[in-house]
N, C-alpha and C. Protein backbone atom coordinates (compact mmCIF):
# COMPACT_ATOMS: atom_id res chain seq x y z
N UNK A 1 129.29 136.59 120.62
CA UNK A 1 128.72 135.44 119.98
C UNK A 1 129.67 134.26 120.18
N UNK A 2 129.10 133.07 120.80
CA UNK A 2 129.93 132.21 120.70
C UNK A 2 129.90 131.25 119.23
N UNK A 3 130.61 130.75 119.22
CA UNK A 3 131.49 130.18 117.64
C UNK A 3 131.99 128.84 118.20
N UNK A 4 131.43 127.65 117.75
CA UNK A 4 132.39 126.34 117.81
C UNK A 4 134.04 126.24 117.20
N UNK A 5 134.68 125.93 117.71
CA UNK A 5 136.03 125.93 116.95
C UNK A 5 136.72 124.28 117.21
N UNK A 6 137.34 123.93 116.54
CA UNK A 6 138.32 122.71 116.54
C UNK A 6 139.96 123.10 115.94
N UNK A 7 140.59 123.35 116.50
CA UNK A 7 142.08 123.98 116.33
C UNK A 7 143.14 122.68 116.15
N UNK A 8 143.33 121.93 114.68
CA UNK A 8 144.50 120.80 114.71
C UNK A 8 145.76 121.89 114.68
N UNK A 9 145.72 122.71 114.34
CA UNK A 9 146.94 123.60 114.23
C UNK A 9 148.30 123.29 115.20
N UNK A 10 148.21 123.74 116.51
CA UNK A 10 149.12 123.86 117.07
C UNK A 10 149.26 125.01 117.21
N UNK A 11 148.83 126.30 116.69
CA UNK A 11 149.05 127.40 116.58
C UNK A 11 147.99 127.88 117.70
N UNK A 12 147.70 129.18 117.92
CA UNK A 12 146.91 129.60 118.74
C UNK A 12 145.55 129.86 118.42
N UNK A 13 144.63 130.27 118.81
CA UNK A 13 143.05 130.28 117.93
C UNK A 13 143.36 131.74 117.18
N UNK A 14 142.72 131.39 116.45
CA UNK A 14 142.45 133.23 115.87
C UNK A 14 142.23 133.97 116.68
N UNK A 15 142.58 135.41 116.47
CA UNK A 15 142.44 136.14 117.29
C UNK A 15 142.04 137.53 116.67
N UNK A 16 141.75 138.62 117.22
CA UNK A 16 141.76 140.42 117.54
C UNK A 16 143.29 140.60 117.88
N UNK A 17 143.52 141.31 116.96
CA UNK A 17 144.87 142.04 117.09
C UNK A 17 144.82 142.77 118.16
N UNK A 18 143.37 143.81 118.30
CA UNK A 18 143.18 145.11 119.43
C UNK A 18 142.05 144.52 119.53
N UNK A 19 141.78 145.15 120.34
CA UNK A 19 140.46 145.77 121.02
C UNK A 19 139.09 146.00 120.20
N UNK A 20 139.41 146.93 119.48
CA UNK A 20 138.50 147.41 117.82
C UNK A 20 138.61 147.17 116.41
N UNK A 21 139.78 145.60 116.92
CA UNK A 21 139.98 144.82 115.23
C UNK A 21 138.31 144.34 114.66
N UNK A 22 138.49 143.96 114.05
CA UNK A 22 136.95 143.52 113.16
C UNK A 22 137.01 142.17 112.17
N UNK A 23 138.88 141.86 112.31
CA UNK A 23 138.99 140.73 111.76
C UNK A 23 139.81 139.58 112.81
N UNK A 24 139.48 138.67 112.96
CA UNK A 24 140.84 137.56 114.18
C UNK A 24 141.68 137.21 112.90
N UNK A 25 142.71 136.97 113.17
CA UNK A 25 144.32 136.51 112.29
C UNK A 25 144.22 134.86 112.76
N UNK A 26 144.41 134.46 110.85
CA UNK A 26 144.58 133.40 110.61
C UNK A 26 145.98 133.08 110.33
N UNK A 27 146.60 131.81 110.66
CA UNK A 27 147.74 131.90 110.81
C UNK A 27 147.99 130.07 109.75
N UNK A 28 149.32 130.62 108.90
CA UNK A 28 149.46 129.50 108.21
C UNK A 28 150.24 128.03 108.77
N UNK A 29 149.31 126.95 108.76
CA UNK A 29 149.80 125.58 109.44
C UNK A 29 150.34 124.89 108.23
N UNK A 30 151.38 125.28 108.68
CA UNK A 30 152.47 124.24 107.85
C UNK A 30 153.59 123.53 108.60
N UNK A 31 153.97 122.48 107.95
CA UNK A 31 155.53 122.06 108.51
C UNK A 31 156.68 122.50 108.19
N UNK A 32 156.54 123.54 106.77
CA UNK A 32 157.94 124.21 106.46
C UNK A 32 157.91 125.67 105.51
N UNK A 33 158.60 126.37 105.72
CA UNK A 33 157.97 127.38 104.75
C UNK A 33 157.38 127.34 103.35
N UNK A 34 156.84 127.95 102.77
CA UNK A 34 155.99 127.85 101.41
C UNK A 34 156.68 129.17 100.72
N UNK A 35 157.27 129.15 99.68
CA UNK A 35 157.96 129.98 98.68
C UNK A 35 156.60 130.02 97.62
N UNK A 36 156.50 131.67 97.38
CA UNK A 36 155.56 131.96 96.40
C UNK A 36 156.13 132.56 95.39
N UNK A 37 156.79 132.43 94.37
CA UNK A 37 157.06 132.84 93.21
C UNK A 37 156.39 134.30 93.04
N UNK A 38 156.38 135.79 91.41
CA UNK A 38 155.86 135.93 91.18
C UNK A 38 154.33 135.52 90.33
N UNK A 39 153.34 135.88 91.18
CA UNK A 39 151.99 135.80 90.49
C UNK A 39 151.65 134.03 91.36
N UNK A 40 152.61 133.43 91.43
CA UNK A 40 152.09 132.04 92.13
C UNK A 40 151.33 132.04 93.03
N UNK A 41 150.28 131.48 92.96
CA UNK A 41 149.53 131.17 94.29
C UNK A 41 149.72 130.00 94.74
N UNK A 42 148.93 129.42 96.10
CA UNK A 42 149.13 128.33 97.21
C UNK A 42 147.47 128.44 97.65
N UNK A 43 147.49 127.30 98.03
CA UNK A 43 146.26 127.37 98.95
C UNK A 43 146.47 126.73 100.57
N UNK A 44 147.01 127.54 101.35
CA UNK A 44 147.46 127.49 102.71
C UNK A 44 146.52 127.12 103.56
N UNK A 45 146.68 126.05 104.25
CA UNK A 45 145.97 125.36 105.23
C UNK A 45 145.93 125.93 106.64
N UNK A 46 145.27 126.14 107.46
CA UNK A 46 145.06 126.80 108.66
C UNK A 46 144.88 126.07 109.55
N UNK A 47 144.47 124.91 109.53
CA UNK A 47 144.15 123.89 111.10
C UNK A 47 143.05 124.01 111.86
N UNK A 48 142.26 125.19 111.16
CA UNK A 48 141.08 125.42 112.10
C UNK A 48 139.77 125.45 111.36
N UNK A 49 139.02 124.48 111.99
CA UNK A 49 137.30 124.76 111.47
C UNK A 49 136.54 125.00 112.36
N UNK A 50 135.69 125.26 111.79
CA UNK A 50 134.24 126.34 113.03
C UNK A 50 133.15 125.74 112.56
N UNK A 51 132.28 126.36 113.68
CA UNK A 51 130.69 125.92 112.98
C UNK A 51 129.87 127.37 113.43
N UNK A 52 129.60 127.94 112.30
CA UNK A 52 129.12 129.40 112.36
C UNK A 52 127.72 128.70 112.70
N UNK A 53 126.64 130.06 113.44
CA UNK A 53 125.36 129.61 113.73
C UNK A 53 125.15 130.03 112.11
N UNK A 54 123.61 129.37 111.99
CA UNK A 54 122.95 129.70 110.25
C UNK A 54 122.81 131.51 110.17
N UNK A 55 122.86 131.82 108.77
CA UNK A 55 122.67 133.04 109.08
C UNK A 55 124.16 134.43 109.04
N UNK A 56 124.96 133.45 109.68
CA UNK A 56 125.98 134.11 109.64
C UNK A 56 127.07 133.77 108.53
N UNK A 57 128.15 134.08 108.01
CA UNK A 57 128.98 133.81 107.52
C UNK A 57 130.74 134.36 108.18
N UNK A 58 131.87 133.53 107.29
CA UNK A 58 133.03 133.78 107.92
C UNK A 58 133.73 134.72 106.66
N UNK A 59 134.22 135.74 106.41
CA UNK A 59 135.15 136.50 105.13
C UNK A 59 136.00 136.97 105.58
N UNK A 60 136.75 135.65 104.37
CA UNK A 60 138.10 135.57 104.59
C UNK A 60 139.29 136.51 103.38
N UNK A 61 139.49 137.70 104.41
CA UNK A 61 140.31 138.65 103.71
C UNK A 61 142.23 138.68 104.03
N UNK A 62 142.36 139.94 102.99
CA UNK A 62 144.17 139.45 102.97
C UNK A 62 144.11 140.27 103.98
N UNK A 63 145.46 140.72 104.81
CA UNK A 63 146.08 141.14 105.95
C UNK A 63 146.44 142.73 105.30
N UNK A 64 146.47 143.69 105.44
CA UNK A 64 146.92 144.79 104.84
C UNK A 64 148.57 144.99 104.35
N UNK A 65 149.12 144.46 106.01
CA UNK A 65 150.48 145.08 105.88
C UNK A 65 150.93 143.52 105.12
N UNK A 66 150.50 142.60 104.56
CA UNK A 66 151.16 141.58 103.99
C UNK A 66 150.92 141.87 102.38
N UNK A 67 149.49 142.77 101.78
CA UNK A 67 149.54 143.18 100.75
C UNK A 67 150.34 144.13 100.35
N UNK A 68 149.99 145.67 101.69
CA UNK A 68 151.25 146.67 100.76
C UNK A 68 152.35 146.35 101.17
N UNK A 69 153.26 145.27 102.09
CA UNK A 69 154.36 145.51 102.23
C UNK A 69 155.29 144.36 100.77
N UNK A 70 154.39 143.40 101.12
CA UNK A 70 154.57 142.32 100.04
C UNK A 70 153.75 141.68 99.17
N UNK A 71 153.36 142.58 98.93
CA UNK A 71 151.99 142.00 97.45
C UNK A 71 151.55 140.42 97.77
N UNK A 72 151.75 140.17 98.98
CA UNK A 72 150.65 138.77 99.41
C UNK A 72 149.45 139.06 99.81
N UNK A 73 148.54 138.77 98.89
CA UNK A 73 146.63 139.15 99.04
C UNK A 73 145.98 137.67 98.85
N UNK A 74 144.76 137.74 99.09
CA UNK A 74 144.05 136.69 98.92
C UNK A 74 143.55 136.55 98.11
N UNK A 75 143.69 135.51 97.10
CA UNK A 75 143.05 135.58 95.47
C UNK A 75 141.82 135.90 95.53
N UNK A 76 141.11 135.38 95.97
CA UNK A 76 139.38 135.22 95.84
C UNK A 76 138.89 136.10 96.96
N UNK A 77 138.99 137.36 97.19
CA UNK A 77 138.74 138.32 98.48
C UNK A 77 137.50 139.44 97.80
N UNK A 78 136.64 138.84 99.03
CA UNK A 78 136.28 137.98 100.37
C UNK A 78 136.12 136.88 99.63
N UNK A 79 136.94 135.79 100.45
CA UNK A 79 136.43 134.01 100.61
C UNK A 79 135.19 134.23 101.21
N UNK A 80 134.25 133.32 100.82
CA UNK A 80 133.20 132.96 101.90
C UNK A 80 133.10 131.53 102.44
N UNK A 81 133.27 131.77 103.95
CA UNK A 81 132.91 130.49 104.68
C UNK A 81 131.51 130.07 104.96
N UNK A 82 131.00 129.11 104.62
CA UNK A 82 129.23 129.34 105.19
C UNK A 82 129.13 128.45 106.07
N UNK A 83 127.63 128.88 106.65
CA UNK A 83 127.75 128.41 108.30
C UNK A 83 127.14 127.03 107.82
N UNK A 84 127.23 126.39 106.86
CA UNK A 84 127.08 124.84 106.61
C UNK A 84 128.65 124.18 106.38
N UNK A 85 129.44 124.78 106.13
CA UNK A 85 130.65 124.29 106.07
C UNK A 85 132.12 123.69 107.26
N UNK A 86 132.16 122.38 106.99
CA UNK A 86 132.74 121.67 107.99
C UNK A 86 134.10 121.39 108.11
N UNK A 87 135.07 121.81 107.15
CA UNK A 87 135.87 121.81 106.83
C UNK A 87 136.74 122.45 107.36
N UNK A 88 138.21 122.13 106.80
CA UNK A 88 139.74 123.18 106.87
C UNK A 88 139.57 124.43 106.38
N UNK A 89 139.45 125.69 107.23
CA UNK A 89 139.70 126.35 106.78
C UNK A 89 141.24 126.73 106.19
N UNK A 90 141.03 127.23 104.53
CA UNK A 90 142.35 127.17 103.57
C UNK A 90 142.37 128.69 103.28
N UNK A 91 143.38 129.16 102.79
CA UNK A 91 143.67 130.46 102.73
C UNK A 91 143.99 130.67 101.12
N UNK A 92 143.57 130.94 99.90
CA UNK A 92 144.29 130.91 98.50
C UNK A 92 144.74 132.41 98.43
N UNK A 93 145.97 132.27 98.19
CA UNK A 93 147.26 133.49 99.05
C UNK A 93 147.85 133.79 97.37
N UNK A 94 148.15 134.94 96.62
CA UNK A 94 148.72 134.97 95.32
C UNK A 94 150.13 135.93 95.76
N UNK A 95 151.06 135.90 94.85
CA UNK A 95 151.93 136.74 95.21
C UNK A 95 151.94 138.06 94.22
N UNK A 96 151.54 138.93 94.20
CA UNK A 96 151.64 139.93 93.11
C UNK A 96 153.08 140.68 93.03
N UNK A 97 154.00 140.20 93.91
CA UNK A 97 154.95 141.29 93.75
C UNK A 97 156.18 140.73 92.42
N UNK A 98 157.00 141.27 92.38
CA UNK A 98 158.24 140.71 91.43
C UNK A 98 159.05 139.58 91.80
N UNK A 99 159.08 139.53 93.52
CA UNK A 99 159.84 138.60 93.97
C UNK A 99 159.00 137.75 94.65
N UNK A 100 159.97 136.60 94.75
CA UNK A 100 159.73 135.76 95.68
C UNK A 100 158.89 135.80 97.33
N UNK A 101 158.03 135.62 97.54
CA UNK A 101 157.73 135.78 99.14
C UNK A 101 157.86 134.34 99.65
N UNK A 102 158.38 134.73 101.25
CA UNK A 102 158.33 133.25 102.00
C UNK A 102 157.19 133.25 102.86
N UNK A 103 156.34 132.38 103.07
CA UNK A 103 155.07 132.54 104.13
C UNK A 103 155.69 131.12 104.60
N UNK A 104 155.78 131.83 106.51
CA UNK A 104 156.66 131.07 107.41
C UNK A 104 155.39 130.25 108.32
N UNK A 105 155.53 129.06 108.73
CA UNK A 105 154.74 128.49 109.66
C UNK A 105 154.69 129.04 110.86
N UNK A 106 152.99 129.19 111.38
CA UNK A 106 152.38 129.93 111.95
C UNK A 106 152.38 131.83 111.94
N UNK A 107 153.24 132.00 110.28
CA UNK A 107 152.99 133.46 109.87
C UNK A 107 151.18 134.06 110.17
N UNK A 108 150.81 134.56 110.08
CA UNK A 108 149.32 135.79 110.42
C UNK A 108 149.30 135.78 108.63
N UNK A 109 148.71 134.68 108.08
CA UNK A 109 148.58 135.16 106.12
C UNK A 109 147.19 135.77 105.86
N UNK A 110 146.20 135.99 107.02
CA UNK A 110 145.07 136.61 106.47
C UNK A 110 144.42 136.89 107.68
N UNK A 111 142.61 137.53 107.29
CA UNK A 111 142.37 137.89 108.66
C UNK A 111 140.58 137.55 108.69
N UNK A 112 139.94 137.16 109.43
CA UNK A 112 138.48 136.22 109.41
C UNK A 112 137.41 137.18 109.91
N UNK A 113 136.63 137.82 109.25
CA UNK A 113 135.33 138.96 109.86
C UNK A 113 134.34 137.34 109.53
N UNK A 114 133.24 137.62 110.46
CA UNK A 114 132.21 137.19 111.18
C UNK A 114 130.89 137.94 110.78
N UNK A 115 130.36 137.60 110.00
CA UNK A 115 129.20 138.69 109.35
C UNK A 115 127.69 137.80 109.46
N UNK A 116 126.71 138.72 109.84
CA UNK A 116 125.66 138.53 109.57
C UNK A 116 125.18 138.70 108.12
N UNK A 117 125.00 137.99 107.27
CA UNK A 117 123.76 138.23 106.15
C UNK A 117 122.45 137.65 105.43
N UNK A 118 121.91 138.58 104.99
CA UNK A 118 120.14 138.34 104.63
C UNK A 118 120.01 137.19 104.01
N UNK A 119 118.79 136.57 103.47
CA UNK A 119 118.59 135.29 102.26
C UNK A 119 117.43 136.37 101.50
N UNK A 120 117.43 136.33 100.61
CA UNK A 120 116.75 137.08 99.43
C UNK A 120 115.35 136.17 99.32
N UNK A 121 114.42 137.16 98.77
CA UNK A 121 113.58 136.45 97.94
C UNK A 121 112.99 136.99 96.78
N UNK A 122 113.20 136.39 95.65
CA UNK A 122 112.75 137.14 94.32
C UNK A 122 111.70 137.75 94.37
N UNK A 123 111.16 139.00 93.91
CA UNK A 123 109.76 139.37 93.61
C UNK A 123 109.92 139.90 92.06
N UNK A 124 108.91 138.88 91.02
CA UNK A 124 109.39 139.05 89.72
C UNK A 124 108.58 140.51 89.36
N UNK A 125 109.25 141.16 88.83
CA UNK A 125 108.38 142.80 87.98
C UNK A 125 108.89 142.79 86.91
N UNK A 126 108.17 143.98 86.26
CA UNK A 126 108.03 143.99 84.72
C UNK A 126 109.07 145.46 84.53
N UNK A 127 109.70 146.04 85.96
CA UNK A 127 110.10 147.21 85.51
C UNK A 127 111.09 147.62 87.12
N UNK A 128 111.96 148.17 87.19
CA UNK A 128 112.28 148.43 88.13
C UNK A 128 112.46 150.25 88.62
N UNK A 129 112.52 150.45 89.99
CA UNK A 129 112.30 151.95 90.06
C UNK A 129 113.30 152.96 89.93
N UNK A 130 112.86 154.17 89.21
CA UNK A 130 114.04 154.69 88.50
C UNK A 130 114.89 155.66 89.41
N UNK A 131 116.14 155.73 89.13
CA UNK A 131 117.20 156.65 90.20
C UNK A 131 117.78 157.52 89.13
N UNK A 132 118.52 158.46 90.18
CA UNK A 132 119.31 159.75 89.34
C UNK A 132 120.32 158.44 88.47
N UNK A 133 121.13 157.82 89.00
CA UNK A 133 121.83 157.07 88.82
C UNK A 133 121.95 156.31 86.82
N UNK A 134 120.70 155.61 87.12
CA UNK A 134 119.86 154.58 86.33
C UNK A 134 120.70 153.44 86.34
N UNK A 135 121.17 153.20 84.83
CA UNK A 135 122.09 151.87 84.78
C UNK A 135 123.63 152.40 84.55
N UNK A 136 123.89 153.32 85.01
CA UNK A 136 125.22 153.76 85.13
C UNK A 136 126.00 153.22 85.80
N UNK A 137 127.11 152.56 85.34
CA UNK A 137 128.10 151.62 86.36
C UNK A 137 129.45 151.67 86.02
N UNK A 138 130.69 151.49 86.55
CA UNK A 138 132.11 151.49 86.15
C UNK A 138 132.88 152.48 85.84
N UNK A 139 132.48 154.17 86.78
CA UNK A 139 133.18 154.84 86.87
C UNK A 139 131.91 155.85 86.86
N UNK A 140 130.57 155.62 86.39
CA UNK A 140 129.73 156.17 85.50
C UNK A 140 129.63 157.35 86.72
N UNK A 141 130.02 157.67 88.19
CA UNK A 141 129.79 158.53 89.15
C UNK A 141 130.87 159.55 88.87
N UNK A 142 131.91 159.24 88.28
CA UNK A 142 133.34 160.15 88.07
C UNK A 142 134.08 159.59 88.94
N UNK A 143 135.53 160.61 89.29
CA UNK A 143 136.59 160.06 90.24
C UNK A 143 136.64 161.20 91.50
N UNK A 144 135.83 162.40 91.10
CA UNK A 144 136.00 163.09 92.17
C UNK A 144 134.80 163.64 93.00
């Protein structure tokens, strides 16, 4: 699928780590490092906007080895980018660990899946159809 892109970054476009990645690495555009306190968040600028076709969307998730190695995740995960949106893509990055993290210019702070999804349309009823399940929610399956 091709994807419009505009890159002020300086950095390289997003990318596939491999072959069978499923997310391209977003990389933080800054002019100097950004110190995250515990629990502090940032909202990290990237340099790059797109123009998704309609239909599709961009979700924007944390990096794995930046969560378990250093409790840097993405507050709001999945971000959603929508394919009406013209903007900077921004990264809102929290620090969960005890210490301090540094997120270095042109660091990899997150990673961008490309998704197709539906548009709904209500159909109002008076009752909905019943499952083993029912309204069981929040563990209501067990843990094992």
């Amino acid at each position: 699928m091709k994807v419009k892109i505009v890159n002020k970054s300086g950095w390289p476009d997003p990318a596939y780590a491999t072959e069978a990645s499923a997310g391209l690495d977003l990389r933080a555009n800054t002019d100097a490092p950004i110190a995250l306190g515990p629990l502090e968040r940032a909202l990290v600028p990237t340099g790059i906007y797109i123009q998704l076709p309609v239909g599709f969307e961009a979700q924007i998730r944390p990096r794995s080895g930046l969560a378990t190695k250093r409790g840097i995740t993405v507050i709001n995960s999945p971000g959603t980018v929508d394919a009406d949106y013209r903007g900077e893509l921004k990264v809102s990055l929290v620090n969960l660990s005890s210490q301090e993290q540094v997120i270095d210019p042109g660091e990899r702070i997150a990673q961008m899946v490309v998704a197709r999804h539906e548009k709904v349309e209500w159909e109002d009823v008076e009752s909905l159809d019943e499952t083993s399940r029912g309204a069981g929610g929040w563990g209501s399956t067990g843990t094992k």
